[in-house]
N, C-alpha and C. Protein backbone atom coordinates (compact mmCIF):
# COMPACT_ATOMS: atom_id res chain seq x y z
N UNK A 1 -8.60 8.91 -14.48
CA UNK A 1 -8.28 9.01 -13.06
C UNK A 1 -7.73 10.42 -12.76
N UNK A 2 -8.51 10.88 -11.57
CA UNK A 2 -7.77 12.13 -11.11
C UNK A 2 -6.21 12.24 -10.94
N UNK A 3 -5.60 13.64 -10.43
CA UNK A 3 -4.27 13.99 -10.35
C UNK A 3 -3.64 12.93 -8.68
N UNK A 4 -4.57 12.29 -7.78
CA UNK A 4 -3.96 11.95 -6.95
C UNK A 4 -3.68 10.29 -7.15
N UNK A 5 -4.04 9.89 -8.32
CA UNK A 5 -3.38 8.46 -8.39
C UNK A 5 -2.73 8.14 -9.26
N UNK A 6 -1.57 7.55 -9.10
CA UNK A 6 -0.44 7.21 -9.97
C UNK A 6 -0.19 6.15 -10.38
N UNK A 7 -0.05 5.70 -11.28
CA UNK A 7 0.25 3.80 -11.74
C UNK A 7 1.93 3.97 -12.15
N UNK A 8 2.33 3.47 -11.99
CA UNK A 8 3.65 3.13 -11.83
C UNK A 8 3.65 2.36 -13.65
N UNK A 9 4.18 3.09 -14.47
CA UNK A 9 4.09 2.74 -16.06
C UNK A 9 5.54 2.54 -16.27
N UNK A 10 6.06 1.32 -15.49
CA UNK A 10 7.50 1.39 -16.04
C UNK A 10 8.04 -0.45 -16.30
N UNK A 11 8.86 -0.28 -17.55
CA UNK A 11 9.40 -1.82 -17.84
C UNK A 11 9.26 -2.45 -16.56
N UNK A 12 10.00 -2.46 -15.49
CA UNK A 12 10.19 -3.23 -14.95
C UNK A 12 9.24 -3.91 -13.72
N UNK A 13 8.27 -2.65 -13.69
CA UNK A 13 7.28 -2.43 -12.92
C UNK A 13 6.41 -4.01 -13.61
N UNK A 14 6.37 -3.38 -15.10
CA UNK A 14 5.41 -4.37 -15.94
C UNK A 14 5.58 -5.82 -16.02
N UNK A 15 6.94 -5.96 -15.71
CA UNK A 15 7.84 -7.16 -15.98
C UNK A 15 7.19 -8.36 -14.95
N UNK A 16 7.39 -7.31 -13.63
CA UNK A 16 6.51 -8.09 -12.57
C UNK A 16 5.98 -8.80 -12.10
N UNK A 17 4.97 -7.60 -12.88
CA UNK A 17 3.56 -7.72 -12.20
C UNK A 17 2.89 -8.99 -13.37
N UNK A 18 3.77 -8.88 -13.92
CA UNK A 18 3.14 -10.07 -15.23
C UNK A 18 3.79 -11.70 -14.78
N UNK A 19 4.70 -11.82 -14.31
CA UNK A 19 5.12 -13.05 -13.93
C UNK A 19 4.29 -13.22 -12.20
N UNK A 20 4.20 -12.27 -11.69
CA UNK A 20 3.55 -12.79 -10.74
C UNK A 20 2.40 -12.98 -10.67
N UNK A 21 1.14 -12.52 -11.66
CA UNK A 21 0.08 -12.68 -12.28
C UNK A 21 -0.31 -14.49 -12.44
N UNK A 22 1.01 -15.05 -13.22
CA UNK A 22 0.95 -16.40 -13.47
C UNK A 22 0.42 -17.54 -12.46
N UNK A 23 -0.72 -18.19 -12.64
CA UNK A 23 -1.29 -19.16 -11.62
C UNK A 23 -0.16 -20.07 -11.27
N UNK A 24 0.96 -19.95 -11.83
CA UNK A 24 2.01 -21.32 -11.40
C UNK A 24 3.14 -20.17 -11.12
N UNK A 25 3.07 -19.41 -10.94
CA UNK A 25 4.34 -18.57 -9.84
C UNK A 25 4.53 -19.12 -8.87
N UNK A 26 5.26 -19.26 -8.09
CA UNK A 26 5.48 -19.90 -6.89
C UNK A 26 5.25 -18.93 -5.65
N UNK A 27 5.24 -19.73 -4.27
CA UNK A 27 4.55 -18.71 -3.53
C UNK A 27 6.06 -17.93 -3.09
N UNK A 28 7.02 -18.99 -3.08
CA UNK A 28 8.54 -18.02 -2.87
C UNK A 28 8.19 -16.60 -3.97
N UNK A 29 8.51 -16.97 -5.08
CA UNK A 29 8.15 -15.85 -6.25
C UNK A 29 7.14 -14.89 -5.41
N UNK A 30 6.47 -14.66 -5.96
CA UNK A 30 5.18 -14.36 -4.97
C UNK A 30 5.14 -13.31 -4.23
N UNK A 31 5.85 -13.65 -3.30
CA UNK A 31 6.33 -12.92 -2.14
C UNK A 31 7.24 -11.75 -2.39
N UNK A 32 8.04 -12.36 -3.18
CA UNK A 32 9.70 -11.70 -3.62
C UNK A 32 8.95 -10.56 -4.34
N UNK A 33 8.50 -10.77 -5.72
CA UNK A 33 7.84 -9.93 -6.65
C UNK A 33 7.05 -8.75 -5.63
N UNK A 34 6.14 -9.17 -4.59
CA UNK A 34 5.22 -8.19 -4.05
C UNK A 34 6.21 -7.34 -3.01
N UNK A 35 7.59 -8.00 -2.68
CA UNK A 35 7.90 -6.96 -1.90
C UNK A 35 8.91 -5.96 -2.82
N UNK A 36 9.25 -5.90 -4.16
CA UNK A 36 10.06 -5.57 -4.74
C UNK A 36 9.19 -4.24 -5.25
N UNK A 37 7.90 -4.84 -5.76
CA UNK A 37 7.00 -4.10 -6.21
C UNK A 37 6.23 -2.78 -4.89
N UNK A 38 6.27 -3.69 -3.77
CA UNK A 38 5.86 -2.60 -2.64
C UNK A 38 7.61 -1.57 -2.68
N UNK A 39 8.63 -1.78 -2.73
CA UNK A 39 9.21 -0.75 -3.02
C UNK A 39 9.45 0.46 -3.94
N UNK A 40 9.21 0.08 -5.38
CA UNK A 40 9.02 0.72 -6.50
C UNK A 40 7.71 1.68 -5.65
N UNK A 41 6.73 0.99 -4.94
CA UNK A 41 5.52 1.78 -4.42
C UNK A 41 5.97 2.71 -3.36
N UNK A 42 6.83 2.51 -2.89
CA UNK A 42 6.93 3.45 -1.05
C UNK A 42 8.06 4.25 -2.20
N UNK A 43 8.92 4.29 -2.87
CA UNK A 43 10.09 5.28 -3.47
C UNK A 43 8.90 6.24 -4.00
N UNK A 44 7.90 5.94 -4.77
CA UNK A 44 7.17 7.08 -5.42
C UNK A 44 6.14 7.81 -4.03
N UNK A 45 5.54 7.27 -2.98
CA UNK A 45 4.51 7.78 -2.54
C UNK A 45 5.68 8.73 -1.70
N UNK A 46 6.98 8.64 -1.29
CA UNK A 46 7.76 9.31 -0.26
C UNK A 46 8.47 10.56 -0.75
N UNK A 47 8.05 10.19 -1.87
CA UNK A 47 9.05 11.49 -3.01
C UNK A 47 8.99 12.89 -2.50
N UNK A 48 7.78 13.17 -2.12
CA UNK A 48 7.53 14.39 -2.01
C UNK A 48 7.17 14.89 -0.17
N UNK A 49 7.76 13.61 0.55
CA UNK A 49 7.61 13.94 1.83
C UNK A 49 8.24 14.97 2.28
N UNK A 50 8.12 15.94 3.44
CA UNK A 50 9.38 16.92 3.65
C UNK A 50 9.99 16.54 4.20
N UNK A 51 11.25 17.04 4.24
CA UNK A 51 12.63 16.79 5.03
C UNK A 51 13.06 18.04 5.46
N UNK A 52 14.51 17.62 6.58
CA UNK A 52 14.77 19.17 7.44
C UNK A 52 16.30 18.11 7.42
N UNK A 53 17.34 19.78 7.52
CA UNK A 53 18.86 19.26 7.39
C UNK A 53 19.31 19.27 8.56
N UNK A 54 20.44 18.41 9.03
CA UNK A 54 21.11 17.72 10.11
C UNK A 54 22.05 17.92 9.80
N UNK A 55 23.50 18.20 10.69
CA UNK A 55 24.96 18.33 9.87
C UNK A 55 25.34 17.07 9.86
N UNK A 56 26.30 16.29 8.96
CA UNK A 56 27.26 15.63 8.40
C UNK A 56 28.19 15.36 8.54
N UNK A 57 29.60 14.83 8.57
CA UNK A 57 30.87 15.16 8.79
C UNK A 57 31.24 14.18 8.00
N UNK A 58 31.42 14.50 6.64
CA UNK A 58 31.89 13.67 5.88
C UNK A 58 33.34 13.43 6.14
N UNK A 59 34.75 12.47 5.42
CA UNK A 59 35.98 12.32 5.14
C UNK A 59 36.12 13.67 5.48
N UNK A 60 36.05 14.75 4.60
CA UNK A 60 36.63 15.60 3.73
C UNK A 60 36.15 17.07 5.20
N UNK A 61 35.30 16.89 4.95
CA UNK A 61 34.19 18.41 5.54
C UNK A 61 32.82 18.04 6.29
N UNK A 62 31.98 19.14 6.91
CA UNK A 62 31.05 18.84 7.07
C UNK A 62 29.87 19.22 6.49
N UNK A 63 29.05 19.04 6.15
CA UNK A 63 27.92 18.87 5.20
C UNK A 63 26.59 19.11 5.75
N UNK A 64 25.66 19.17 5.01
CA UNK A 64 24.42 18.84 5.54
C UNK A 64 23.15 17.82 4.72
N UNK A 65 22.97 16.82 5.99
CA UNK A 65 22.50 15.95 5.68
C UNK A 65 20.70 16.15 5.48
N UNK A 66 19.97 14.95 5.29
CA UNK A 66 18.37 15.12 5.07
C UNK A 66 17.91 13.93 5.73
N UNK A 67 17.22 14.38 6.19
CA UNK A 67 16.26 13.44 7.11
C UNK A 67 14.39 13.89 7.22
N UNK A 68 13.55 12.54 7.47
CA UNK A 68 11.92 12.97 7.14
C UNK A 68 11.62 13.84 8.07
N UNK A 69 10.96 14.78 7.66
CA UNK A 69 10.65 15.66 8.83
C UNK A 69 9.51 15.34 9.70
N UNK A 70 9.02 14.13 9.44
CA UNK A 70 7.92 13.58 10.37
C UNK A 70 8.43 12.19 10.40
N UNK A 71 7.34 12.05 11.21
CA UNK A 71 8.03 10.08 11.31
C UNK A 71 7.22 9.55 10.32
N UNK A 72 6.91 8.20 10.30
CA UNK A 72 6.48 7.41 9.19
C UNK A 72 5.92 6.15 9.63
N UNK A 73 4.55 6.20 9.16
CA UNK A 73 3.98 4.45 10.36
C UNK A 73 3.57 3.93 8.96
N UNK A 74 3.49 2.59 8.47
CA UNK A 74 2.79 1.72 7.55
C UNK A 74 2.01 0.48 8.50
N UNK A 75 0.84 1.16 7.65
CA UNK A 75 -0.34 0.34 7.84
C UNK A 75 -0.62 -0.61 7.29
N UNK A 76 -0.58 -1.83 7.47
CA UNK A 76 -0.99 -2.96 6.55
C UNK A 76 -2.09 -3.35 7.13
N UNK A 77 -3.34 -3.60 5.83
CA UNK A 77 -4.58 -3.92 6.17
C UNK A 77 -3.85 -5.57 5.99
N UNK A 78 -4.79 -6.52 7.44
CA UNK A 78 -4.73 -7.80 6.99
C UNK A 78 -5.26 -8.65 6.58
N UNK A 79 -5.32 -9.74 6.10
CA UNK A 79 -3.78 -10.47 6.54
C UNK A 79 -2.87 -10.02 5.16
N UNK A 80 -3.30 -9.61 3.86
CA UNK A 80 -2.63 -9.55 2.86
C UNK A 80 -1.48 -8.59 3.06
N UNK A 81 -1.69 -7.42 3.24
CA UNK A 81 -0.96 -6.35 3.61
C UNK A 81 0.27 -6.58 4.20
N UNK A 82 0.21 -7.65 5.10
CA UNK A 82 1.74 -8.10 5.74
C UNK A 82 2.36 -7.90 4.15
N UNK A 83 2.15 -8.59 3.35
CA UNK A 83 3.26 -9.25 2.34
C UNK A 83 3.68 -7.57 1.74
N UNK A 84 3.23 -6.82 1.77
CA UNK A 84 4.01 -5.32 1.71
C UNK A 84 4.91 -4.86 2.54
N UNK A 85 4.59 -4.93 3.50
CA UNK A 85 5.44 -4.18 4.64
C UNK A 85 6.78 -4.37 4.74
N UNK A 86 7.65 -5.99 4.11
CA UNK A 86 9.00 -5.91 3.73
C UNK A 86 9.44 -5.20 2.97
N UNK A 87 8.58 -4.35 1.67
CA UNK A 87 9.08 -3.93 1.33
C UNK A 87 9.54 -2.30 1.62
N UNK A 88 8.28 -1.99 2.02
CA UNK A 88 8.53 -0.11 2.43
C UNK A 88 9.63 -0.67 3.73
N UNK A 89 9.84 -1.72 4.81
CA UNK A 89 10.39 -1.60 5.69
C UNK A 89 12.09 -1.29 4.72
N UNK A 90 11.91 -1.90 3.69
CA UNK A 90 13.19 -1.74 3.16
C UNK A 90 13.82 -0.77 2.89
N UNK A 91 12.72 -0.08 2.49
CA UNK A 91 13.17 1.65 2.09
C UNK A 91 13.27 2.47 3.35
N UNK A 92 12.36 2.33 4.35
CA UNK A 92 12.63 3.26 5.66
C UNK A 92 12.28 2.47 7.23
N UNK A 93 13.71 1.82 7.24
CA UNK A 93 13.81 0.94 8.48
C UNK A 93 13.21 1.50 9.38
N UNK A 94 13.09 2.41 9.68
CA UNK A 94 12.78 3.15 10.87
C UNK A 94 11.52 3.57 10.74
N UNK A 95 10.31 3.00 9.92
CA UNK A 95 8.97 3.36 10.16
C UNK A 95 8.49 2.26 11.35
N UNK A 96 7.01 2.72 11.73
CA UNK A 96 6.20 2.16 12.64
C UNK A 96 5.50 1.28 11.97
N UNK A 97 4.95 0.19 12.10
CA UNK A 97 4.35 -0.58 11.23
C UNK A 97 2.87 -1.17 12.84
N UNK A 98 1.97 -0.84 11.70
CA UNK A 98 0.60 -0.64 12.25
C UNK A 98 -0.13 -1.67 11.30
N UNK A 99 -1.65 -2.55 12.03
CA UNK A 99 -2.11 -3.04 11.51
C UNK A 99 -3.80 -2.63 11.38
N UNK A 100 -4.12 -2.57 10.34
CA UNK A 100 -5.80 -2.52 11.12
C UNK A 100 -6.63 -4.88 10.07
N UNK A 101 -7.23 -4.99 11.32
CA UNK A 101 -8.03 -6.58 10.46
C UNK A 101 -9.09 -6.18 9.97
N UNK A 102 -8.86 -6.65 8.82
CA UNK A 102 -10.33 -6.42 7.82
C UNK A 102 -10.55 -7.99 7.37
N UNK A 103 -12.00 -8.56 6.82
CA UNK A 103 -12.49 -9.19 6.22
C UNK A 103 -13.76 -9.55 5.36
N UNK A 104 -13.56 -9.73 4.77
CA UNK A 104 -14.31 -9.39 3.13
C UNK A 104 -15.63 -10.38 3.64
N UNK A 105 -16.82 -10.31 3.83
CA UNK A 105 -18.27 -11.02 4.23
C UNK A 105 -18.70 -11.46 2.32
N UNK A 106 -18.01 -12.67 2.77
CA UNK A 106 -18.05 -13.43 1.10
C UNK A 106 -19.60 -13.20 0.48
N UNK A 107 -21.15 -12.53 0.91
CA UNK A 107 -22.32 -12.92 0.71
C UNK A 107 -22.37 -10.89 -0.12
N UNK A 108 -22.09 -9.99 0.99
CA UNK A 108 -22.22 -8.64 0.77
C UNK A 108 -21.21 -8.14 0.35
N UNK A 109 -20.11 -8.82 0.15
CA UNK A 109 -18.83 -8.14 -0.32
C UNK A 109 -18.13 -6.83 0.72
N UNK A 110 -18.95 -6.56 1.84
CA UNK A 110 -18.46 -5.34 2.39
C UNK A 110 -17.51 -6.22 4.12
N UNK A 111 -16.62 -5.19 3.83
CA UNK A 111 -15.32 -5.26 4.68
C UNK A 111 -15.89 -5.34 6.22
N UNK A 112 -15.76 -6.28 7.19
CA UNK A 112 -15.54 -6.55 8.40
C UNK A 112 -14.50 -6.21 9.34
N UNK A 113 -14.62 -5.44 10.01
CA UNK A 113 -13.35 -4.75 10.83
C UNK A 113 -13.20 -5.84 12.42
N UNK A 114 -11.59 -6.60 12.82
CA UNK A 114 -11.94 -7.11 13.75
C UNK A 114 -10.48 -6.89 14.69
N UNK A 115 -9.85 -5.76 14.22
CA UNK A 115 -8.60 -5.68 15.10
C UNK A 115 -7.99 -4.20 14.15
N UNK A 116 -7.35 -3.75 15.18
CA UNK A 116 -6.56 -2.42 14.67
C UNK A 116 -5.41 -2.11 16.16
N UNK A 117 -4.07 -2.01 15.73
CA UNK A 117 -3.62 -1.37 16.49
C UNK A 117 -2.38 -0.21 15.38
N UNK A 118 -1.78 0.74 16.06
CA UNK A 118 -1.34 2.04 15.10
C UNK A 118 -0.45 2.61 16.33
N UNK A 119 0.57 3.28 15.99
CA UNK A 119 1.34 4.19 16.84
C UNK A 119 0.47 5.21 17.40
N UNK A 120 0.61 5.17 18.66
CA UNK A 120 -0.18 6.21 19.08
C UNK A 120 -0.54 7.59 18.84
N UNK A 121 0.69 8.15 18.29
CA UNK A 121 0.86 9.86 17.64
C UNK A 121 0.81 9.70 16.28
N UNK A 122 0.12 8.75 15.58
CA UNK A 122 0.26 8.39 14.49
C UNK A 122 -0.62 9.64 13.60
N UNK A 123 -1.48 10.79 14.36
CA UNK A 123 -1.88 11.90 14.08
C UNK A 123 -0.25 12.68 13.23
N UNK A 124 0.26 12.66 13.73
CA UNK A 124 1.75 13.38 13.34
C UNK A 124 2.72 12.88 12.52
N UNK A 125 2.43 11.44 12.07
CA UNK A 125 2.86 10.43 10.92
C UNK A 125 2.92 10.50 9.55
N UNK A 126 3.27 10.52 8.76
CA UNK A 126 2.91 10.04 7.42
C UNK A 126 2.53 9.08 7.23
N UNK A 127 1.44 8.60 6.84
CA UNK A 127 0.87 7.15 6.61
C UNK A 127 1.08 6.52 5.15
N UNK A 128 1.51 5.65 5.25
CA UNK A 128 1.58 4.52 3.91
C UNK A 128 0.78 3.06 4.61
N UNK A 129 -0.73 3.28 3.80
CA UNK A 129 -1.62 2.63 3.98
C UNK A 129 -1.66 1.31 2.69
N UNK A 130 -1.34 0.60 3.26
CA UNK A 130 -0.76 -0.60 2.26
C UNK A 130 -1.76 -2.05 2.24
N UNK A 131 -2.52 -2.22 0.86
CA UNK A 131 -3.39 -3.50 1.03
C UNK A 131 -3.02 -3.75 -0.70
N UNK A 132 -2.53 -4.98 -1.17
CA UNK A 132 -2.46 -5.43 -2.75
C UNK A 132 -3.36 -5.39 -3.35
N UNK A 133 -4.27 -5.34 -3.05
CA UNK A 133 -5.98 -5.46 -4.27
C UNK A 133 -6.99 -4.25 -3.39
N UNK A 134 -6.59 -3.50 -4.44
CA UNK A 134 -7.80 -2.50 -4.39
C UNK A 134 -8.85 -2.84 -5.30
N UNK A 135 -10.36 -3.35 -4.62
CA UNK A 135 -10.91 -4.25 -5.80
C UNK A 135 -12.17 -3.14 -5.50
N UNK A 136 -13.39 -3.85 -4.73
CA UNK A 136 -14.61 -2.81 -4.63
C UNK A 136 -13.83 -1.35 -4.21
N UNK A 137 -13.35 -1.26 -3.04
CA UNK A 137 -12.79 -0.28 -2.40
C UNK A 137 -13.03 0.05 -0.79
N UNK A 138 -14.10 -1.22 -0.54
CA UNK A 138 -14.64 -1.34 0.71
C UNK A 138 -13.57 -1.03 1.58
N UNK A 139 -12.47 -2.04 1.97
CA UNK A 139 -11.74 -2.16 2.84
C UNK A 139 -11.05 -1.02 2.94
N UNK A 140 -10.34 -0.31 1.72
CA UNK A 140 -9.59 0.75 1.48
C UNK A 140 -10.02 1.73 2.37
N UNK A 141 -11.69 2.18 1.86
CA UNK A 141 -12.30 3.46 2.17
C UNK A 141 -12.29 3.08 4.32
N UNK A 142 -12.93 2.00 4.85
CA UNK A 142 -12.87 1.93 5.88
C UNK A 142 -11.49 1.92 6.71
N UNK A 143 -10.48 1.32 5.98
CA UNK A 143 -9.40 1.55 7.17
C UNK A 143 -8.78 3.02 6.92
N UNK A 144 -9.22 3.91 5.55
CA UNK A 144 -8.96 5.41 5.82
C UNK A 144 -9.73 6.16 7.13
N UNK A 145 -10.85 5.66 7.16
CA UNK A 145 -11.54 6.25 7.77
C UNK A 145 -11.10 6.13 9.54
N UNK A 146 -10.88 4.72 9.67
CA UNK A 146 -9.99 4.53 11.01
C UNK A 146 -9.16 5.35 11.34
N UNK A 147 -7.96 5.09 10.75
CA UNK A 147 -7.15 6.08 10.30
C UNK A 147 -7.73 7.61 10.81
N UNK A 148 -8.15 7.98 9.89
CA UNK A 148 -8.54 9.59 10.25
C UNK A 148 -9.16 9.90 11.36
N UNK A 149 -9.98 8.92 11.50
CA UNK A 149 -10.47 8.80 13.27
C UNK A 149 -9.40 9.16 14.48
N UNK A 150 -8.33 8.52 13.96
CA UNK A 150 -7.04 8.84 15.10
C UNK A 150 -6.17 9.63 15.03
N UNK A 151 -6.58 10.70 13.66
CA UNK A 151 -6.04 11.92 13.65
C UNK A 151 -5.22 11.75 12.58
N UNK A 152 -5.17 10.53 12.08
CA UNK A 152 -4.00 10.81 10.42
C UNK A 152 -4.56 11.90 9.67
N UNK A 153 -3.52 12.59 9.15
CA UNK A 153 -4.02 13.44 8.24
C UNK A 153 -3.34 13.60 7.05
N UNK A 154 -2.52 12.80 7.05
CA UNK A 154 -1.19 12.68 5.62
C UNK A 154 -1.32 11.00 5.19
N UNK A 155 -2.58 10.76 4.48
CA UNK A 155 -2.58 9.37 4.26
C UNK A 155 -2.04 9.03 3.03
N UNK A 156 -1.26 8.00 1.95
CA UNK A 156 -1.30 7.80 0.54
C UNK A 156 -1.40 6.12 0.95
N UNK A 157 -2.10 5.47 -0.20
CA UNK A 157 -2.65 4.29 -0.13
C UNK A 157 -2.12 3.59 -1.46
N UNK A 158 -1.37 2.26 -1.15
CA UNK A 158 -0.05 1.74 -2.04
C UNK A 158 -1.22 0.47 -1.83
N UNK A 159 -0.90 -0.37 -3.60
CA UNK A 159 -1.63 -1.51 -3.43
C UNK A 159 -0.73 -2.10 -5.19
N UNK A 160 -0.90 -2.99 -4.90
CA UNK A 160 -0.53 -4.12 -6.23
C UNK A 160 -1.05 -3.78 -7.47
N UNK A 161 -2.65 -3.92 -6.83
CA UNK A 161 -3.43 -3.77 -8.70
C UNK A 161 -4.82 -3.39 -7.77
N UNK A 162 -5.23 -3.08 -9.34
CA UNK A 162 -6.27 -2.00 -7.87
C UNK A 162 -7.21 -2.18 -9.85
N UNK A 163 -8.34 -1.63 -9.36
CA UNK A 163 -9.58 -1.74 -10.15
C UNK A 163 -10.17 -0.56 -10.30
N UNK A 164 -10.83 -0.32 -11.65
CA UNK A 164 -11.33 1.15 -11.55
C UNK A 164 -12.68 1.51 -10.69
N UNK A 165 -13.32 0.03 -10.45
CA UNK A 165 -14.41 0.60 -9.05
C UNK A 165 -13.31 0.97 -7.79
N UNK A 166 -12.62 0.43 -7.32
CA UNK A 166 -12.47 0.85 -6.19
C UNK A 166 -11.43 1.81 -6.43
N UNK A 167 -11.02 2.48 -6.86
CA UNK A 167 -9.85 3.47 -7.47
C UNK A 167 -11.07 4.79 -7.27
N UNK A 168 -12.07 4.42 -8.19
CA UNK A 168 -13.16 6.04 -7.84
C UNK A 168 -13.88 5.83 -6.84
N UNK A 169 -14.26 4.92 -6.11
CA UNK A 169 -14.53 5.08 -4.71
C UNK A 169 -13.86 5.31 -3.76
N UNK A 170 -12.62 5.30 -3.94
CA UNK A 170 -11.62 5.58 -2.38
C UNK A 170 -11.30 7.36 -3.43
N UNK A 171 -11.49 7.48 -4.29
CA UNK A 171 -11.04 9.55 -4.31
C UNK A 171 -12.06 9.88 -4.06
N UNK A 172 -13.62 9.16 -4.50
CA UNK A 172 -15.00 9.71 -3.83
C UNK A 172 -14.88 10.17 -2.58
N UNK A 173 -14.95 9.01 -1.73
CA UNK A 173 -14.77 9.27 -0.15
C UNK A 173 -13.88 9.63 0.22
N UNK A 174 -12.24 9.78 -0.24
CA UNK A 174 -11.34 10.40 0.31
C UNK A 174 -10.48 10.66 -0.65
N UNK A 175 -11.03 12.07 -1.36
CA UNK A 175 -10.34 12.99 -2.30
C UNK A 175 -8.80 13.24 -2.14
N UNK A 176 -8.73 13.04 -0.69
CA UNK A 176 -7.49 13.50 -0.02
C UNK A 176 -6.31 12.51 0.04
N UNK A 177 -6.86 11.30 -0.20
CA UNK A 177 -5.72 10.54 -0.04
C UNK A 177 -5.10 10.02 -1.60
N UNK A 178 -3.89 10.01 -1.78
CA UNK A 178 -3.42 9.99 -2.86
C UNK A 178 -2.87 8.19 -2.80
N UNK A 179 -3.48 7.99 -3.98
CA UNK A 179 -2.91 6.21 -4.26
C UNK A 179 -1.99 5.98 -5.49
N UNK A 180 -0.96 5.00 -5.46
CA UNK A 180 -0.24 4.71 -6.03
C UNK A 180 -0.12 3.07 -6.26
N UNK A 181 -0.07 2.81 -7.63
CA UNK A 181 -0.44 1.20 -8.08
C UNK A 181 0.51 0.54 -9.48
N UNK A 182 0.60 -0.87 -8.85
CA UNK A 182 1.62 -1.25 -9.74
C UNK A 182 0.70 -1.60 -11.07
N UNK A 183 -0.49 -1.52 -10.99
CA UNK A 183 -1.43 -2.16 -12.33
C UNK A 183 -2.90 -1.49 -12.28
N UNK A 184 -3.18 -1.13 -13.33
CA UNK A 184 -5.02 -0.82 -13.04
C UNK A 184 -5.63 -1.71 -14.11
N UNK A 185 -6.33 -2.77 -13.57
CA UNK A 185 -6.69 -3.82 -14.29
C UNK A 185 -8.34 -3.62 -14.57
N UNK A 186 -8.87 -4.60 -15.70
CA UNK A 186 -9.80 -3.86 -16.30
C UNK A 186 -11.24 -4.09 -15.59
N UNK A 187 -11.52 -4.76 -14.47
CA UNK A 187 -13.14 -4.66 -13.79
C UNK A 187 -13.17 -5.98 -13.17
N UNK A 188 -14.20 -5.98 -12.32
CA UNK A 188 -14.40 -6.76 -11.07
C UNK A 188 -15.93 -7.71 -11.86
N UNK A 189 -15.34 -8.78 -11.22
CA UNK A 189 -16.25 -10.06 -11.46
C UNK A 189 -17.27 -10.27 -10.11
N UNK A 190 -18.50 -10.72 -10.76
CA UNK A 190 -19.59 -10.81 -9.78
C UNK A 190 -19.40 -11.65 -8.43
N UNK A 191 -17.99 -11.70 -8.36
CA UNK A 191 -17.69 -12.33 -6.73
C UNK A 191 -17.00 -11.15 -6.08
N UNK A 192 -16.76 -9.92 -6.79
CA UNK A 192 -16.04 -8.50 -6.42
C UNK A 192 -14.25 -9.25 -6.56
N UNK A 193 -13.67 -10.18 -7.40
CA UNK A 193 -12.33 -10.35 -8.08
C UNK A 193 -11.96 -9.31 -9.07
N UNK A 194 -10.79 -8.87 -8.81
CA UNK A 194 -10.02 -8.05 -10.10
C UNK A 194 -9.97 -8.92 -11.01
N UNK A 195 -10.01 -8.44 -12.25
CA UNK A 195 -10.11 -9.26 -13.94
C UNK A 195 -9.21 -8.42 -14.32
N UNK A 196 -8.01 -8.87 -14.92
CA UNK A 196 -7.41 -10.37 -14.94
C UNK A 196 -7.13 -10.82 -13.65
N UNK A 197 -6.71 -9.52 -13.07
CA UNK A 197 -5.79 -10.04 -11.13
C UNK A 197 -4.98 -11.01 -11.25
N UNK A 198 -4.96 -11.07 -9.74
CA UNK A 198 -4.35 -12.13 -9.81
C UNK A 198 -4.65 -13.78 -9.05
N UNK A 199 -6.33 -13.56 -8.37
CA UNK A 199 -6.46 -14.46 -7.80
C UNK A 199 -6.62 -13.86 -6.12
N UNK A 200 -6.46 -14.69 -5.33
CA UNK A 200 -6.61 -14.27 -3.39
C UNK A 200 -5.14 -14.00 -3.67
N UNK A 201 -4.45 -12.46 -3.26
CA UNK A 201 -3.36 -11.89 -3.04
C UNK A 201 -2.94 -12.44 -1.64
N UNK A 202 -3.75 -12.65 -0.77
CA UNK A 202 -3.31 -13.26 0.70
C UNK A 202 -3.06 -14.85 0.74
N UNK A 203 -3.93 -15.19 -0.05
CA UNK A 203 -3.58 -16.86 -0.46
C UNK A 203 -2.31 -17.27 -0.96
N UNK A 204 -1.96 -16.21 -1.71
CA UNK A 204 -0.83 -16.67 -2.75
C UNK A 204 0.22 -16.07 -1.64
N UNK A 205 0.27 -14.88 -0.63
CA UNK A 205 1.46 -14.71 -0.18
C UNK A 205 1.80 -15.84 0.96
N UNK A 206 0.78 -16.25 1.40
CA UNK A 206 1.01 -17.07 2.95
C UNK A 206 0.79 -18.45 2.55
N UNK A 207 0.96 -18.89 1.04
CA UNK A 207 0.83 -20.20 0.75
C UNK A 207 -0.46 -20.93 0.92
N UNK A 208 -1.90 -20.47 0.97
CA UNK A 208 -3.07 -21.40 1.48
C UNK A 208 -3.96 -21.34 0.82
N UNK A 209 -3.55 -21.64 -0.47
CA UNK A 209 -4.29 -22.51 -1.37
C UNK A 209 -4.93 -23.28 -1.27
């Protein structure tokens, strides 16, 4: 994998993503795990955002503080994507949270677009484009493309477990956007499922089994 995607190679990261893997996790679990794990994801993709200083007034003196120097919208593709957004909301209360609807055409495997709404200046945003299964890469590559349509130009794309087809198809089509993943699991089954995965990531967060 190129220099713009990162897997998150850490104990606890691993600890996880392995109990929530389990077909008898619970959907409470579930949930908890994916938003803990969408944080470990928004701390690494924000690392390198810029910031600009504000004064302070600590006890003692006054200081200078740090703040993003742009604003910050998260995109959750749906319906799965909701189950992320607690977590980056955790790290930066104060983002915009944007949706675009996608759905997977169970026959062609390719992504169906049927709703999008986004902050309007979201051109001037940092985007944290958030879907748990990066599997073909269909959905990924199309809601970048939305996206860029409306002028994003600072995209990084956070997902659970992601697959090496759709991992080199979203740097194919968008070299530019940098992704970050709690797992890169080993290939997609002739229904386009991550192997091992974990199963419908949207099933398991919203209980509808």
């Amino acid at each position: 994998m190129s220099g713009n995607f990162v897997l998150l190679n850490n104990a606890i990261v691993q600890s996880k993503v392995s109990i929530f893997r389990d077909k008898n996790c619970s959907c409470e679990t579930f949930r908890k795990i994916a938003k803990d794990l969408s944080i470990f994801l928004c701390y690494e993709a924000c690392k390198d955002f810029k910031l600009k200083s504000y004064p302070v007034e600590t006890p003692l003196e006054e200081t200078s503080g740090w703040k993003f120097e742009s604003e910050i919208s998260v995109v959750a593709v749906l319906r799965a994507g909701l189950g992320m957004v607690p977590g980056v909301l955790e790290c930066i209360p104060e983002a915009h949270v944007g949706t675009i609807g996608m759905y997977r055409n169970e026959e062609t495997l390719a992504p169906v677009e049927y709703y999008r709404k986004h902050h309007k200046n979201i051109s001037e945003h940092n985007v944290l484009l958030v879907d748990p299964m990066l599997a073909t890469g269909g959905s990924a590559c199309d809601s970048v493309k939305i996206l860029k349509e409306a002028g994003a130009k600072n995209i990084s794309f956070l997902c659970l477990i992601s697959a090496p087809d759709g991992v080199k198809r979203l740097q194919n089509e968008h070299p530019d956007v940098s992704i970050y993943t709690a797992s890169l699991d080993d290939h997609l089954n002739d229904r386009g499922y991550i192997v091992p995965g974990l199963g419908d990531a949207g099933d398991r967060i919203f209980g509808t089994l």
